[in-house]
Structures are given as structure tokens and as C-alpha cells.
Protein backbone atom coordinates (compact mmCIF):
# COMPACT_ATOMS: atom_id res chain seq x y z
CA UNK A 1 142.33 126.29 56.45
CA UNK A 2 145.81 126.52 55.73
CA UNK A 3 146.89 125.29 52.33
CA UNK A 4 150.93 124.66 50.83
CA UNK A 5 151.60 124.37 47.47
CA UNK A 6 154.63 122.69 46.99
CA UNK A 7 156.17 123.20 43.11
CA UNK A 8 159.41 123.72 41.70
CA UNK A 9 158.82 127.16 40.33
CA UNK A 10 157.08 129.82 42.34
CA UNK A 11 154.93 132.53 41.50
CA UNK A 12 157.57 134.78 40.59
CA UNK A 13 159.23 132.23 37.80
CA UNK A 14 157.89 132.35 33.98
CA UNK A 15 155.97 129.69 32.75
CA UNK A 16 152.69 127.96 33.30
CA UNK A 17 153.29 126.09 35.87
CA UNK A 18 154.35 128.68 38.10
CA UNK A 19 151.42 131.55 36.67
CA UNK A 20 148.89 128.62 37.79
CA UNK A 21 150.70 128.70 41.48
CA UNK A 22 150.74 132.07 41.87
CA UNK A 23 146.79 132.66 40.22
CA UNK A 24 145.72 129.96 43.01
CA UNK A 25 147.95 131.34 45.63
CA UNK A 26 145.82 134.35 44.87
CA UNK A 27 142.77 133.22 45.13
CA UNK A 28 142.47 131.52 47.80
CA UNK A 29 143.92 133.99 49.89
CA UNK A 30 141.07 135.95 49.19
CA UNK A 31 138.76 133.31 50.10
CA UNK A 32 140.21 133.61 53.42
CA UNK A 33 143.01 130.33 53.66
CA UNK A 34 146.59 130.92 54.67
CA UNK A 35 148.45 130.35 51.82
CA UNK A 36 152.36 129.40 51.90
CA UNK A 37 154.34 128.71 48.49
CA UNK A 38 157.57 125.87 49.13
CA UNK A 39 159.60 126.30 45.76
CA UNK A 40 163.04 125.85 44.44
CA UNK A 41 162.77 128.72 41.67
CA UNK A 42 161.18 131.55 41.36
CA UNK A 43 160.27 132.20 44.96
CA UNK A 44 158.79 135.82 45.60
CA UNK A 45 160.30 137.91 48.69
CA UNK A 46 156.94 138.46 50.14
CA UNK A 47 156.76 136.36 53.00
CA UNK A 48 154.75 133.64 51.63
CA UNK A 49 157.27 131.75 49.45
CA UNK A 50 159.59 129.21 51.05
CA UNK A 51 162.80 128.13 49.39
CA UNK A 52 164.36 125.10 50.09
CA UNK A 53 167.55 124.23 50.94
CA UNK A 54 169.36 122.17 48.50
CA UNK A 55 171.67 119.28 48.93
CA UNK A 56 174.60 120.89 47.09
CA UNK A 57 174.84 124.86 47.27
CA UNK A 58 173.55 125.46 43.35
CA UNK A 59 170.77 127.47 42.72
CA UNK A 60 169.49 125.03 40.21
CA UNK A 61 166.52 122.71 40.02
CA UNK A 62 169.04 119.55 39.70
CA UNK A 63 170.68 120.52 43.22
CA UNK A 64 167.93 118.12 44.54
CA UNK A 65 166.53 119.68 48.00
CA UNK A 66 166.77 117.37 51.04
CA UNK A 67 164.11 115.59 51.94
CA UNK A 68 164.55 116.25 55.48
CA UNK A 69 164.60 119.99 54.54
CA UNK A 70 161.32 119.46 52.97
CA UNK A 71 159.47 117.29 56.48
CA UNK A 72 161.22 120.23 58.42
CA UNK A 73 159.55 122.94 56.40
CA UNK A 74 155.95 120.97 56.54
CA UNK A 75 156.50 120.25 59.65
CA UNK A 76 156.85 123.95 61.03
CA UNK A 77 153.55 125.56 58.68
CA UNK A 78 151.41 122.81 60.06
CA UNK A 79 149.20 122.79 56.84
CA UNK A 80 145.82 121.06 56.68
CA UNK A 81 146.73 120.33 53.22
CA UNK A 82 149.44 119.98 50.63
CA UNK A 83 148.78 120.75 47.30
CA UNK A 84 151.61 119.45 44.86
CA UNK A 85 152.24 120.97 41.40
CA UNK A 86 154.28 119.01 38.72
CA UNK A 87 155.12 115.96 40.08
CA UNK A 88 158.31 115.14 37.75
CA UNK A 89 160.27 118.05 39.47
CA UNK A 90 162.57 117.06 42.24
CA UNK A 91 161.09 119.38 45.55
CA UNK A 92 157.40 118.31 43.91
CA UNK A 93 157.94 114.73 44.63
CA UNK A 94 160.07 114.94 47.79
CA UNK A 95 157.23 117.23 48.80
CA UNK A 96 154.39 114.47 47.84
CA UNK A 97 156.49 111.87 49.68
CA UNK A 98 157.18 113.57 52.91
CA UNK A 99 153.74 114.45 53.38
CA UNK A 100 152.61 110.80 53.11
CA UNK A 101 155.22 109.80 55.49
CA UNK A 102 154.10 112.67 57.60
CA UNK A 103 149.93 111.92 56.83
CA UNK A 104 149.24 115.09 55.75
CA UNK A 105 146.36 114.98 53.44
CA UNK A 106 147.92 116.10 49.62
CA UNK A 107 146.54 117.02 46.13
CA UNK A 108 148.46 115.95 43.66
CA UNK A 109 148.39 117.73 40.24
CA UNK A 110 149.56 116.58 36.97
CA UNK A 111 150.21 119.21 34.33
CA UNK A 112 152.51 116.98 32.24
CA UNK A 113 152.64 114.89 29.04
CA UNK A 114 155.78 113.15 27.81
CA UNK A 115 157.83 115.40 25.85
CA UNK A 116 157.87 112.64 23.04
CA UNK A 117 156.32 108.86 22.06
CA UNK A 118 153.18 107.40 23.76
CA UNK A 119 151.96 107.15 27.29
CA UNK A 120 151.92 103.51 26.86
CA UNK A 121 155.96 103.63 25.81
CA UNK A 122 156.93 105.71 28.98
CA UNK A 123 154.61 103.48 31.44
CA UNK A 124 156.52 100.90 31.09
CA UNK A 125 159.47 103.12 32.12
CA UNK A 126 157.86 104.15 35.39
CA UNK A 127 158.27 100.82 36.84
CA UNK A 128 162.01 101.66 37.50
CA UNK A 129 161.70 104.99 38.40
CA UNK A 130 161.05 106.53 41.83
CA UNK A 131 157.84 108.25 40.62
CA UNK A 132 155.22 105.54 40.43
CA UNK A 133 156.49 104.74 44.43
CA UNK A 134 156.85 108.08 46.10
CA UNK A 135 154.18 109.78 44.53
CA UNK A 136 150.75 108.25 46.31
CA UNK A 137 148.06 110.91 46.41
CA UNK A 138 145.21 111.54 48.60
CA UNK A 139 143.23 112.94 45.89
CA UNK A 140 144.91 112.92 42.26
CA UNK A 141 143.76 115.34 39.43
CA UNK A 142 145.00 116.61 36.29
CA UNK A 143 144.93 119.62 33.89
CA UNK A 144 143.40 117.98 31.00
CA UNK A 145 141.85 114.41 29.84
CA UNK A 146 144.97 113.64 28.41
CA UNK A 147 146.94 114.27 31.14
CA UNK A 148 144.85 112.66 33.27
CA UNK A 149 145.42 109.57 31.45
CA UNK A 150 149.07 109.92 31.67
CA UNK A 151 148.77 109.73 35.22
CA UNK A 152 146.78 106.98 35.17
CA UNK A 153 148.94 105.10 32.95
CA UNK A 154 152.77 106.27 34.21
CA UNK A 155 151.77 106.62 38.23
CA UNK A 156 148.72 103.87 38.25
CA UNK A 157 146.37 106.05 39.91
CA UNK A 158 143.17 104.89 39.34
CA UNK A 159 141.07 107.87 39.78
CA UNK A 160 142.23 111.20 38.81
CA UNK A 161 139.98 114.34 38.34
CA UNK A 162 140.46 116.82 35.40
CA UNK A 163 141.00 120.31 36.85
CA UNK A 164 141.56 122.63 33.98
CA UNK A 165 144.30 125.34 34.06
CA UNK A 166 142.93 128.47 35.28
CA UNK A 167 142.66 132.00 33.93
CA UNK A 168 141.99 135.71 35.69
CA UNK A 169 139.59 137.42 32.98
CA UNK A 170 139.39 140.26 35.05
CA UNK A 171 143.11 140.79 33.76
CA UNK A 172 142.91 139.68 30.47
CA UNK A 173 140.47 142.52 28.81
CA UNK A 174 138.99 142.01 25.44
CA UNK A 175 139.37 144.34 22.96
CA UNK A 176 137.29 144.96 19.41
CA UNK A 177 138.60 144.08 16.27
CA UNK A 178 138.58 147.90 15.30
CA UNK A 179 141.42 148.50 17.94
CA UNK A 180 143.84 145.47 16.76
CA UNK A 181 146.20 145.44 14.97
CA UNK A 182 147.36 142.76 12.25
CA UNK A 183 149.68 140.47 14.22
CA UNK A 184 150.42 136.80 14.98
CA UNK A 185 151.48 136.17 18.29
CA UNK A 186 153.32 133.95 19.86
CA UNK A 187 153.74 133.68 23.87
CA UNK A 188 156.11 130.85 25.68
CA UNK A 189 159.76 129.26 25.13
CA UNK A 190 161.69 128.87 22.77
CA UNK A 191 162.15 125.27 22.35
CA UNK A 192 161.80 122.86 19.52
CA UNK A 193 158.51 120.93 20.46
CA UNK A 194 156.86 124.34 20.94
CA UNK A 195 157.53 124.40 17.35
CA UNK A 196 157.91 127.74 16.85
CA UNK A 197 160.38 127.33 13.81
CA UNK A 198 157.03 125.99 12.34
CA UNK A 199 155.46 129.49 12.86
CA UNK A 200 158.50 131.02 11.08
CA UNK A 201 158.58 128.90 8.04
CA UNK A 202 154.68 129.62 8.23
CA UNK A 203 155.37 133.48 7.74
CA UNK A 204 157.45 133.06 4.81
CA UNK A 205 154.50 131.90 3.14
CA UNK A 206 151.89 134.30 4.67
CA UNK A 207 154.46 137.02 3.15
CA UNK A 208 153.48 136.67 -0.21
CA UNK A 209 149.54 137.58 0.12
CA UNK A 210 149.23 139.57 4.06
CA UNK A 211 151.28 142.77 5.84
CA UNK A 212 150.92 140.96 9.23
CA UNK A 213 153.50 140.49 11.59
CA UNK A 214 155.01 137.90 13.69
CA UNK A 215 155.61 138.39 16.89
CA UNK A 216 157.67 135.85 19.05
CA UNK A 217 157.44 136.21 22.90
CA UNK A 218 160.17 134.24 24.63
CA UNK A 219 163.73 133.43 25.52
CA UNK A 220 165.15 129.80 25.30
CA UNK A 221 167.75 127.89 23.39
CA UNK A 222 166.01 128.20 20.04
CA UNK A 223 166.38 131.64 19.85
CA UNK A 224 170.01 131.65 17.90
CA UNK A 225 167.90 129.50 15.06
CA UNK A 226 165.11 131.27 15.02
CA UNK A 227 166.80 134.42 14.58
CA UNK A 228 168.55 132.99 11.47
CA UNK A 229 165.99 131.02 10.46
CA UNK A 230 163.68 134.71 9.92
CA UNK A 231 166.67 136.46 8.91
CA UNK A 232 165.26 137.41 5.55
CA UNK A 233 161.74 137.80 6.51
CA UNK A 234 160.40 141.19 7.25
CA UNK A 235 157.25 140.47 9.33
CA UNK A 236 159.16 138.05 12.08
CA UNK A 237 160.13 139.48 14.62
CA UNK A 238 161.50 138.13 18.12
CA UNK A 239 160.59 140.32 21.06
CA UNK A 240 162.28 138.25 24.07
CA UNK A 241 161.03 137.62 27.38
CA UNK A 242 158.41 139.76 28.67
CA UNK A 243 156.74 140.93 31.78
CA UNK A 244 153.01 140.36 32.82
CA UNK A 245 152.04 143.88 31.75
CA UNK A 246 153.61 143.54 28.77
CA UNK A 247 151.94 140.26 27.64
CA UNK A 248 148.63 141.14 28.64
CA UNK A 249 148.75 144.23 26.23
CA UNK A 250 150.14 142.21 23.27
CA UNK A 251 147.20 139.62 24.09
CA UNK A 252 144.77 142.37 23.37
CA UNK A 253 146.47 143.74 20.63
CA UNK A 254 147.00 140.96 18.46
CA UNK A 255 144.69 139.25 16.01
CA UNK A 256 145.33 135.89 16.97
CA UNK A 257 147.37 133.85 18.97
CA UNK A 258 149.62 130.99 17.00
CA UNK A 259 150.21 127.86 19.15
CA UNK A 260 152.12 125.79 16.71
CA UNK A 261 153.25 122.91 19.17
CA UNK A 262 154.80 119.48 18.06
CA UNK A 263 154.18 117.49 21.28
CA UNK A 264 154.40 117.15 25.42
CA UNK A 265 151.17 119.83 25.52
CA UNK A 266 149.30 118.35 28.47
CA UNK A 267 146.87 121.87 27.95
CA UNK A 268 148.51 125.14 27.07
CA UNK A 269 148.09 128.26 29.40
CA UNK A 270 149.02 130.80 26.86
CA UNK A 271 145.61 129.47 24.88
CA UNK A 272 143.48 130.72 28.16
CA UNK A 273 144.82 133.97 28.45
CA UNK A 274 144.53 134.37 24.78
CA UNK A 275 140.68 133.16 24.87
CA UNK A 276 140.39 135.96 27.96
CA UNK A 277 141.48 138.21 26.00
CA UNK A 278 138.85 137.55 23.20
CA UNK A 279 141.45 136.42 20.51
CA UNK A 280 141.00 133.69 18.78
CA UNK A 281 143.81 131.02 18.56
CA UNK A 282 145.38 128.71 15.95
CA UNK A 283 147.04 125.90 17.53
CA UNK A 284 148.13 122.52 16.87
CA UNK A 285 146.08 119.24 16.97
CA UNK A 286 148.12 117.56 19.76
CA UNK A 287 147.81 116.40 23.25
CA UNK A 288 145.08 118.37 25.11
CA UNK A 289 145.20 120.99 22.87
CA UNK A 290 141.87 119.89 21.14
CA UNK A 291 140.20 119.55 24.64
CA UNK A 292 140.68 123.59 24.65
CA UNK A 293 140.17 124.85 21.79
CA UNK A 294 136.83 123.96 19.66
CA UNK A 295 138.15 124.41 15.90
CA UNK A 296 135.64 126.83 14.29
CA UNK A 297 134.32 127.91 16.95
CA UNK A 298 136.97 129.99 18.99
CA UNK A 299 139.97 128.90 17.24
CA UNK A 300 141.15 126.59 14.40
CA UNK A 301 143.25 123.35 15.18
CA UNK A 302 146.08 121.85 12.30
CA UNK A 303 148.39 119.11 12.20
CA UNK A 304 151.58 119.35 13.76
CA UNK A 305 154.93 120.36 11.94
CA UNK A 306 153.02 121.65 8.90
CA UNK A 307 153.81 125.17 8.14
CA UNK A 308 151.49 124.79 5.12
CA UNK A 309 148.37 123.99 7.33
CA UNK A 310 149.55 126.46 9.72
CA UNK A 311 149.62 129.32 7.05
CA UNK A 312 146.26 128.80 5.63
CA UNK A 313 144.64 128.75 8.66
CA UNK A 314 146.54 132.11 9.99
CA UNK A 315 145.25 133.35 6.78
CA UNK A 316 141.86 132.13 7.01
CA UNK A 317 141.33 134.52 10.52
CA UNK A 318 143.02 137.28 9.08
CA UNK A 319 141.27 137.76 6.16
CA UNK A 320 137.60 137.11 7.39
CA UNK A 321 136.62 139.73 9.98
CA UNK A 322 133.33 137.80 10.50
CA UNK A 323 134.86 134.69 11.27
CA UNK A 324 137.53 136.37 13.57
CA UNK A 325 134.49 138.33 15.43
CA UNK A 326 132.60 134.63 15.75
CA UNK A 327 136.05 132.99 16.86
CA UNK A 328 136.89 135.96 19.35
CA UNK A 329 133.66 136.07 20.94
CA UNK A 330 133.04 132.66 21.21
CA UNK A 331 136.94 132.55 23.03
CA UNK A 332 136.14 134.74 25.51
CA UNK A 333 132.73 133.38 26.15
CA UNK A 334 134.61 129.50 26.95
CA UNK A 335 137.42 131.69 28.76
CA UNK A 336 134.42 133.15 31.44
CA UNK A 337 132.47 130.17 31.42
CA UNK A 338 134.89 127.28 31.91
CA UNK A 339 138.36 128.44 32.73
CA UNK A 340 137.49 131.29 35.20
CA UNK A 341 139.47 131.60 38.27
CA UNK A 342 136.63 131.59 40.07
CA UNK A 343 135.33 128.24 38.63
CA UNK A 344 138.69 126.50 38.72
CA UNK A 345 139.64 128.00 42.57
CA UNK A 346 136.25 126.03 43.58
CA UNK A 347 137.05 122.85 42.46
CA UNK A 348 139.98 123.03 44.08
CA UNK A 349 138.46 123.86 47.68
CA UNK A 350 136.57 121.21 46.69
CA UNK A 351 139.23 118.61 46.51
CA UNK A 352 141.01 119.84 49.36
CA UNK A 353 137.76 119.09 51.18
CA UNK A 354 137.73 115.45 50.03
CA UNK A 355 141.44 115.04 50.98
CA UNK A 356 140.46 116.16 53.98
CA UNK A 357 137.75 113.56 54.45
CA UNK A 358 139.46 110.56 52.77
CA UNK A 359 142.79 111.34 55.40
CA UNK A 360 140.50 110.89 57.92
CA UNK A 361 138.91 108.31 57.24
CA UNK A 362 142.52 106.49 56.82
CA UNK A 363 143.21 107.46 60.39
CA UNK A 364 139.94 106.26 61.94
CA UNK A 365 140.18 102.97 59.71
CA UNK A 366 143.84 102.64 61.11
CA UNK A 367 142.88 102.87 64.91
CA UNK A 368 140.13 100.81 64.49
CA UNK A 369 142.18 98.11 63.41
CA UNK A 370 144.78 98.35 65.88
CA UNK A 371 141.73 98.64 68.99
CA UNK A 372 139.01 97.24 67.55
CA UNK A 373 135.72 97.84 68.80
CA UNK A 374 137.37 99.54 71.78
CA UNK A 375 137.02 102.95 70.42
């Protein structure tokens, strides 16, 4: 079979979105499907990644590709299906639309929430934007319940399936408590509803009774604040962007992993590779966060925006190494069990397989209207 994912970042981009492309990409290859990658960012020189050509010459996600460009390109690979990741980019829903022009069968994936307010607030603003009308799946699914809903509610899909981000635990190693050492980590972008200024305001408080330390993983236009905001705090530090290798050692090496988010978390990669990694997680009680992590049993969940909460509960793991071996093991155990590429890759052949079916179905239904019982 020969499968395209269609997303705005490729494999070769930081961030979620793209690490979930590029694990899939992976996978399946292995299984045996040829795999091509159409993307606007991130696109790896291997062959396998197609850029697009963009209406204006910016290399820039708002230089909106053509969708001409975009029948051209699925035109020419021929695929037996499309799969579509993050359908409020611009190539991800010129992608989904072409293809239903075209009748290619197409998964469509949600892996957003809105950044702020309800899903029943931005419903009502789908209605006069071009998402709810371009975007018509064959078979619809989503990263989380919550998500899932979203999509139910913004694009009126009816039934959506909840496909949960993936993880590789053969890459993410655990490591025993005896070989940690006593940091916080945190892993993603700087931006203010990761709420990462909550995590700083949370050290200054976890100064006065633990030797920990802080460290911030990231690059993004918080980072000026940040840096002042932990100016006179000695266990904060900010350690920039880094690099697979990189983050899979400081996974393994930290205590926990701090997830301090304020809103728009459809699911939360980083909390996967941290659960792979046997460390537990503290993260905030928002979105479908909670449908991840099980508080008290691999991690511990708090309210949003409260550095208070967010202390104690950082504290909590780092003083009880019983609790932390419960929470670690227990982490890895969900990361094997439910997250596992393995699992996750099969539903997905899975879904291509019903795309597959329900396109064809369409056609015969089609030709039988237009001969009747001629055929």
C-alpha cells in the first residue's frame, strides 16, 4: 500500500506534531508500505519528504501552498491513501480538500484543542470559516477524547475514533532511581499556555526545602521572561532547544517530568516519552491531560496556573522514593501497554483499511445510481 501523510511540519521540524509524522513514517515503512511525507516545514532531504510550493516565495507556513500544487503532487505518488495531520494548518487542509475532489480515500487526524475558551464558543465560529467545508474525512480520528470532541463539535463529524499519540519505547530506556539525578524537567516551547513561568515561580518555592534543579528544554518567545523571571533563582536553569539524543538522555536522567500547561493540550507528547522513559510526570489538570496521566498512579495531576499546587506536588515525588518507584514503574508499564508504537501503528493500518473500504463503497454506490441495475 502506499500511504501520504500530508502535515505542515515534517519529520525533521520540532514539535509533536511532526515527532508523531516522522514515528509513523517509520513504522510503517517497516511494515512494508511506501511511505511519502508532503510538508511545508521541516521536510527531511531523504527522498521521502515533499515540499510544496507556496503561493508567494516565503519559506513560512502563512505563504499558503497552492492548491493546485498540492492535486499535482497527489496526483503524481498515486497513493492508496492520504493520511492528514493537523487540520488547522494551511497545506493540511488544502491537502484534505484536494484529495476529496480527487476521491482519494483520507484519514483525517485531529491533534488540536483551542488555544483558549470552550469548544462550544469556537463551534459557533466554524460556521464562517473554511474548515468545517473543506475538511470532509473518509475516516476521522483524534489524539485524545477531548479532542475528539472538538472535532465533533468545530468540524461536525459525527464519528471520530481516538487514536492516541504514539511513543518508540525501544528509544526511550528506563533508568533506576539510583542512577538519577534530582531534576525537574521540562521539554517543549516556550509559550505562555505551556505555562512554564508557572514552573519557575514553582521553583522559587521548592528552593526553600530541596537542592533540585530546573531544567527548561525549549526555545520560543517566552524565553526573554523566563530568563528574568529566574534571574535570582539558583536551581532554574534554561537549556534551549535540543536534539533527539539529547532529550532522550535528560528523559532518563531526570526525576520527573513537569508539564505545567494552562490550556489548548489536546494530549501532550512530551508526557509519553517521559512515561517511556519510566519517569513519572506532574502535569496540569487540563484538556486531555487527565486522559494520560492517572494521578497517583504514574504521575500526579494539579490545577492550572497554581505554582503552589505545582510545588507541593514536585515535592511530594521528590521526597518519597517509594512513591516515585510506584509512579515510575507504573509510567512505563501504561507507556508499553497503551502508547506503544506498535499498538498505535496498528490502529492506524487499521483505519486506512476502513478508508479503503468506505471509498469504495462511495464509488460502487455512485455508479449504481447513475446505471442502475445495469452493472
Amino acid at each position: 500500500m502506499r500511504v501520504l501523510l500530508a502535515t505542515e511540519w515534517g519529520a525533521c521540524e520540532r514539535g509533536g506534531v511532526a515527532s508523531q509524522v516522522g514515528l509513523l513514517a517509520q513504522w510503517l515503512e517497516k511494515r512494508g508500505y511506501e511511505v511519502r511525507v508532503l510538508c511545508n516545514r521541516g521536510c527531511c532531504p531523504n527522498g521521502k519528504h515533499i515540499r510544496t510550493e507556496g503561493l508567494l516565495p516565503l519559506d513560512h507556513y502563512a505563504a499558503l501552498p497552492s492548491l493546485s500544487e498540492v492535486e499535482r503532487v497527489i496526483r503524481e505518488i498515486k497513493p492508496d491513501v492520504v493520511h492528514v495531520h493537523h487540520l488547522f494548518a494551511p497545506l493540511s487542509a488544502l491537502a484534505a480538500a484536494a484529495c476529496s475532489k480527487l476521491g482519494v480515500p483520507r484519514v483525517l487526524t485531529n491533534h488540536s484543542l483551542p488555544p483558549v475558551g470552550g469548544v462550544k464558543a469556537w463551534a459557533k465560529v466554524s460556521y464562517v470559516t473554511p474548515y468545517r467545508w473543506l475538511l470532509k474525512p473518509t475516516v476521522a480520528t483524534a489524539v485524545s477524547a477531548a479532542a475528539a470532541q472538538f472535532a465533533r463539535e468545530f468540524f461536525g463529524w459525527r464519528d471520530v475514533k481516538v487514536i492516541p499519540n504514539a511513543v518508540d519505547c525501544s528509544k526511550f530506556k528506563p533508568r533506576s532511581l539510583e542512577e538519577r539525578e534530582d531534576w525537574v524537567l521540562y521539554v517543549g516551547r516556550l509559550v505562555w499556555r505551556k505555562g512554564v513561568h508557572v514552573l519557575v515561580k514553582a521553583a522559587e518555592i521548592l528552593e526553600e526545602r530541596f537542592r533540585c534543579r530546573v531544567l527548561i528544554a525549549g526555545e520560543g518567545y517566552l524565553e526573554r521572561y523566563l530568563r528574568l523571571l529566574s534571574s535570582g533563582l539558583r536551581s532554574v536553569e534554561l537549556v534551549g532547544g535540543v536534539g533527539e539524543e539529547r532529550k532522550v538522555e535528560l528523559y532518563s536522567r531526570a526525576k520527573l517530568l513537569a508539564l505545567p500547561s494552562l490550556g489548548g493540550e489536546s494530549f501532550g507528547v512530551v508526557l509519553i516519552e517521559a512515561f517511556a522513559s519510566a519517569t513519572p510526570v506532574v502535569a496540569s489538570r487540563v484538556g486531555g491531560i487527565p486522559e494520560v496521566v492517572d494521578s497517583g498512579i504514574n504521575g500526579l495531576l494539579v490545577d492550572p496556573g497554581n505554582p503552589v499546587q505545582l510545588a507541593v506536588a514536585i515535592g511530594e515525588v521528590l521526597s518519597d522514593d517509594n512513591l516515585w518507584r510506584t509512579l515510575s514503574r507504573n509510567a512505563r508499564k501504561k507507556a508499553v501497554e497503551k502508547y506503544s508504537i506498535e499498538i498505535i501503528g496498528k490502529l492506524y493500518e487499521q483505519a486506512y483499511q476502513e478508508a479503503l473500504e468506505l471509498e469504495a463503497a462511495t464509488e460502487r454506490a455512485a455508479l449504481h445510481n447513475i446505471y442502475g441495475g445495469t452493472l
